[in-house]
Protein backbone atom coordinates (compact mmCIF):
# COMPACT_ATOMS: atom_id res chain seq x y z
CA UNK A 1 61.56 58.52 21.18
CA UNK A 2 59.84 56.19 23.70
CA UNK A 3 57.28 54.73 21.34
CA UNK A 4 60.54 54.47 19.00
CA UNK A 5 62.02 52.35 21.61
CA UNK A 6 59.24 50.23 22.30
CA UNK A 7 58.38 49.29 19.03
CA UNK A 8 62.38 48.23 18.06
CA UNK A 9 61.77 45.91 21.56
CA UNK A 10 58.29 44.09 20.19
CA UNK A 11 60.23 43.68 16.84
CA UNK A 12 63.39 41.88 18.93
CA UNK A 13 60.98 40.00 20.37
CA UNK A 14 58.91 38.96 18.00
CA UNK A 15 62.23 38.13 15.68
CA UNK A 16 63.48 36.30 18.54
CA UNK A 17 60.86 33.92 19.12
CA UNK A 18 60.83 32.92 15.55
CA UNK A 19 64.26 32.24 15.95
CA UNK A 20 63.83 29.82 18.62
CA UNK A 21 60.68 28.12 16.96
CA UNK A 22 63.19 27.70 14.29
CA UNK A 23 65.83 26.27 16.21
CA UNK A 24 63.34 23.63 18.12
CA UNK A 25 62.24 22.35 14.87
CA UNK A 26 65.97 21.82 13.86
CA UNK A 27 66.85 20.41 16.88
CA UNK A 28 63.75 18.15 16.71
CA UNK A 29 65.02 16.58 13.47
CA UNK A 30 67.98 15.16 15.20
CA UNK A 31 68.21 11.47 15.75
CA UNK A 32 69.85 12.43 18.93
CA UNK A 33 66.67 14.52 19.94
CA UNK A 34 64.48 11.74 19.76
CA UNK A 35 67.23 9.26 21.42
CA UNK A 36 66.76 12.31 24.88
CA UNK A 37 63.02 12.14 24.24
CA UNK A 38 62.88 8.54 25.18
CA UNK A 39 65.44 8.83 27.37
CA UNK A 40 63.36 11.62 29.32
CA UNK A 41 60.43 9.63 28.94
CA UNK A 42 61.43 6.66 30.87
CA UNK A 43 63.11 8.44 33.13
CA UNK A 44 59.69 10.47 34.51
CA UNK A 45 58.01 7.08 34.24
CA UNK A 46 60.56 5.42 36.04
CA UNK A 47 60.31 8.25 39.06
CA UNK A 48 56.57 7.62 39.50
CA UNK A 49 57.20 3.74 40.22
CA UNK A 50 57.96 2.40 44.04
CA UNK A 51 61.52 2.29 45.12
CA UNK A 52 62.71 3.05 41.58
CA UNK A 53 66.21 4.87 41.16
CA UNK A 54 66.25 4.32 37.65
CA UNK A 55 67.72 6.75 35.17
CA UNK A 56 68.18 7.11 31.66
CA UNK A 57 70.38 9.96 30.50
CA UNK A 58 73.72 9.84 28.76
CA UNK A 59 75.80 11.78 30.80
CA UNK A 60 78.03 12.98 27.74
CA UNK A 61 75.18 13.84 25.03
CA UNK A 62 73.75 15.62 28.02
CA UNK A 63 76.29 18.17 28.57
CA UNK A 64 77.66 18.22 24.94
CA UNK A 65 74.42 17.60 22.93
CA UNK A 66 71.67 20.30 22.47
CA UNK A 67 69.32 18.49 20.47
CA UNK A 68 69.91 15.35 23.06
CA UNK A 69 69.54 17.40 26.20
CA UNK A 70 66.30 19.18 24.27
CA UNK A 71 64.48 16.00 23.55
CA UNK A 72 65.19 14.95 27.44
CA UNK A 73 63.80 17.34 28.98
CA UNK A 74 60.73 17.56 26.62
CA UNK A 75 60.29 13.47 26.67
CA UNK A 76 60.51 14.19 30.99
CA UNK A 77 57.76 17.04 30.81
CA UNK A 78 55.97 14.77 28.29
CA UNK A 79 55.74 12.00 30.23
CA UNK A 80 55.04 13.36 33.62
CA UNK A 81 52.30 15.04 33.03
CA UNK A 82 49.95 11.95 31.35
CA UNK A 83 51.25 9.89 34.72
CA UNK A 84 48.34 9.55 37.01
CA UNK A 85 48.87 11.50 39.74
CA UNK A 86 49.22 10.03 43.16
CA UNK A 87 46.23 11.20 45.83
CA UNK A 88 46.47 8.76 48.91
CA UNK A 89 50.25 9.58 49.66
CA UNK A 90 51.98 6.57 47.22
CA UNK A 91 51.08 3.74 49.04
CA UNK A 92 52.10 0.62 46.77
CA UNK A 93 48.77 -0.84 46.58
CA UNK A 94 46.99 2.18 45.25
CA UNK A 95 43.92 4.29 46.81
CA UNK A 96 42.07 2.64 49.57
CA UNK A 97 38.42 3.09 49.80
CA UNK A 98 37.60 4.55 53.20
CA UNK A 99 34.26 3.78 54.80
């Protein structure tokens, strides 16, 4: 009964993440998922730059939109990770060679 149980779990699992793979490439064929992408985008590039508060997100598509809110996030990850990343502590003028 306990290898019965484990088996029906793998299956649910393995059902359920072809169901999401599914549903991403759905969502990814939205306009409105590629609208969040570069919304996301510019948003994580924004956040890397000096004394910038810049956002870009539409508040509604956000909260009502799950292909915007989707391609957001994913355009944010995106974009974050190919920033460079900071090592002297974000001073403005970059890395300063010590001698």
């Amino acid at each position: 009964m306990t290898s019965h149980f484990r088996l029906s779990l793998i299956a649910a699992l393995v059902v359920s993440g072809c169901a999401s793979d599914a549903q991403l490439a759905q969502l990814r064929e939205s306009p409105n998922y590629h609208l969040g992408h570069g919304d996301g985008c510019l948003t994580a590039t924004e956040a890397s730059k000096s004394f910038s508060t810049r956002t870009a997100r539409d508040a509604s598509l956000f909260d009502n939109d799950e292909a915007y809110r989707a391609g957001w996030r994913q355009g944010y990850l995106e974009c974050a990770d190919r920033l460079p990343s900071t090592k002297d502590g974000g001073r403005v003028l970059g890395e300063r060679n010590e001698f």
